[in-house]
Protein backbone atom coordinates (compact mmCIF):
# COMPACT_ATOMS: atom_id res chain seq x y z
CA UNK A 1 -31.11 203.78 140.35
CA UNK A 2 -28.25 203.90 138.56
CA UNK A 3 -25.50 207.32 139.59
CA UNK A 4 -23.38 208.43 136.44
CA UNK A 5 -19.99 208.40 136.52
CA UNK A 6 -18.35 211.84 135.22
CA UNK A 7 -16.15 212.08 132.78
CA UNK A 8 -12.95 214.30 133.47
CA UNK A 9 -14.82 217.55 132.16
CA UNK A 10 -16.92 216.86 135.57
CA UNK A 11 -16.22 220.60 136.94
CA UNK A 12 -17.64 221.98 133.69
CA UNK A 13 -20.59 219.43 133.67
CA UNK A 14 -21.48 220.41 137.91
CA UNK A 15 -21.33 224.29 137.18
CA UNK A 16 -23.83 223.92 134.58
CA UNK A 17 -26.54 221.94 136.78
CA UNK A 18 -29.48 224.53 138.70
CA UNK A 19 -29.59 222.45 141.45
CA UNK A 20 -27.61 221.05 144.13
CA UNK A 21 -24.99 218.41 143.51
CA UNK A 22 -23.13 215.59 145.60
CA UNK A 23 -20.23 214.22 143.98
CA UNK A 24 -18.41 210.83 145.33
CA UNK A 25 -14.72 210.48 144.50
CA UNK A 26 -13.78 207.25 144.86
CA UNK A 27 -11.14 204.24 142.78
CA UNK A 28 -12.33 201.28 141.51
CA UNK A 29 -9.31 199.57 144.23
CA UNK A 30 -10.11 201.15 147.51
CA UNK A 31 -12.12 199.03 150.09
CA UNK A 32 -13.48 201.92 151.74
CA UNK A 33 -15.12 203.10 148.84
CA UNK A 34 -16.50 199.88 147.92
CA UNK A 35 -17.94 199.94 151.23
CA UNK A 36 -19.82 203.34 150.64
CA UNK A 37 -20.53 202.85 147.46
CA UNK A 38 -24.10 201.16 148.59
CA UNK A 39 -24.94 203.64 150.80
CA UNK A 40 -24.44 206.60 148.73
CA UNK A 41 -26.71 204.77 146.41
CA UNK A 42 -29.25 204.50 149.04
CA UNK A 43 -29.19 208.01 149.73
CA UNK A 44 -29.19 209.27 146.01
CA UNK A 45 -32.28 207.16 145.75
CA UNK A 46 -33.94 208.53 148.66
CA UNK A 47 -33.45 212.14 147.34
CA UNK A 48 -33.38 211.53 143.62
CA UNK A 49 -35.89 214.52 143.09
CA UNK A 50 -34.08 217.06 144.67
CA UNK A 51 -30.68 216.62 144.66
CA UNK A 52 -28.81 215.61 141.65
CA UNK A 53 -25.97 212.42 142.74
CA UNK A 54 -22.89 212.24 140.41
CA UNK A 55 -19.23 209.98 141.05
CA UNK A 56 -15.67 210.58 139.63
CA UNK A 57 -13.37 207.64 139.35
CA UNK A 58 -10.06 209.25 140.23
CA UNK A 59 -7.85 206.97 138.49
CA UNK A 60 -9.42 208.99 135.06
CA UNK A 61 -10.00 212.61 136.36
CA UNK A 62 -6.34 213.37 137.93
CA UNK A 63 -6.15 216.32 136.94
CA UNK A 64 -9.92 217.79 138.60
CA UNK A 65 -8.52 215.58 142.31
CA UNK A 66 -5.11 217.27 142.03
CA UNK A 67 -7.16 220.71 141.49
CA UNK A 68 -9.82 220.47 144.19
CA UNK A 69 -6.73 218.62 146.44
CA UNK A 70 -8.38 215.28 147.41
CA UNK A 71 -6.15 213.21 149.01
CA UNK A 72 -8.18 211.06 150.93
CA UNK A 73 -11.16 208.43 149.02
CA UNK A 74 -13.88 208.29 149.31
CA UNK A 75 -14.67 212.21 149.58
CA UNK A 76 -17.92 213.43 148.64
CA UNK A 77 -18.60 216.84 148.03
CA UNK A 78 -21.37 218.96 147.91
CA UNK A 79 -22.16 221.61 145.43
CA UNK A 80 -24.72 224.53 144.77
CA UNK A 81 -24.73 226.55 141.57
CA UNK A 82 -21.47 225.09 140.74
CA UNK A 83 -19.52 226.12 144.24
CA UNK A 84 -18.69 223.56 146.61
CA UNK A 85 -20.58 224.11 149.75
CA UNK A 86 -18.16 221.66 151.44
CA UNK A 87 -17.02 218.38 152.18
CA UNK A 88 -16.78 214.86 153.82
CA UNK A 89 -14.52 212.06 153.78
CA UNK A 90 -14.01 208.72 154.75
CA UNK A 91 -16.47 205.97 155.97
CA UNK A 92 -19.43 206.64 157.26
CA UNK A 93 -22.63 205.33 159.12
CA UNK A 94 -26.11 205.87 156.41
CA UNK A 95 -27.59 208.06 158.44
CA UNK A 96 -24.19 210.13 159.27
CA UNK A 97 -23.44 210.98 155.49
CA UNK A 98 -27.25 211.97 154.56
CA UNK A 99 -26.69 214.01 157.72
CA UNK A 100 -23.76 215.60 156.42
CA UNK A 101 -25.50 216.14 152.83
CA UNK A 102 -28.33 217.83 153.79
CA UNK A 103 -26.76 219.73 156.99
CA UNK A 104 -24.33 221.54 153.71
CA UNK A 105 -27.53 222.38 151.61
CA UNK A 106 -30.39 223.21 153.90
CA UNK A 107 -28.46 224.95 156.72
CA UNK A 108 -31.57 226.76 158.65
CA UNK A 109 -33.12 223.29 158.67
CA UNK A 110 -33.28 221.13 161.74
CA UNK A 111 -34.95 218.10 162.18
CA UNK A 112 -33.25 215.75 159.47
């Protein structure tokens, strides 16, 4: 599976998808993300039929990180009918950041 990288019209292309959206930030130089990187794969694979997975390389969409205010990479952030439904940052465990995902877009749903 292959997740797109967004070009810097990435707030215009997320408001226009139906269904929910997670959205890595991350730079091509940060450890952290290259750490993440394979498990946000994982996880976009797992749910590739209901959720749609998207990334933003910072270093060529300033201007949508200095708008949303991300300081810290990687972020991901979640998104419903083009409104953010919230956020995470940082490194995480697998299991942790699918957690997180679905925890943001299924709220009344326990059990994950």
């Amino acid at each position: 599976m292959n997740i797109p990288i967004i070009t810097p019209n990435a707030l215009n292309e997320i408001s226009r998808e139906s269904g929910p959206v997670v959205v890595e930030f991350f730079a091509d130089w940060c450890p952290k993300c290259a750490m993440m990187s394979d498990i946000f794969l994982r996880i976009a694979a797992r749910h590739q039929h209901d959720i749609i997975f998207k990334k933003v390389n910072i270093e060529i969409s300033k201007k949508i990180v200095d708008e949303l205010g991300i300081e810290i990479v990687p972020t991901f952030i979640v998104y419903q009918k083009g409104k953010i439904l919230g956020y995470t940052s940082g490194v995480l465990s697998e299991d942790v950041l699918e957690q997180r995902i679905l925890e943001l877009l299924y709220p009344n749903k326990t059990g994950y």
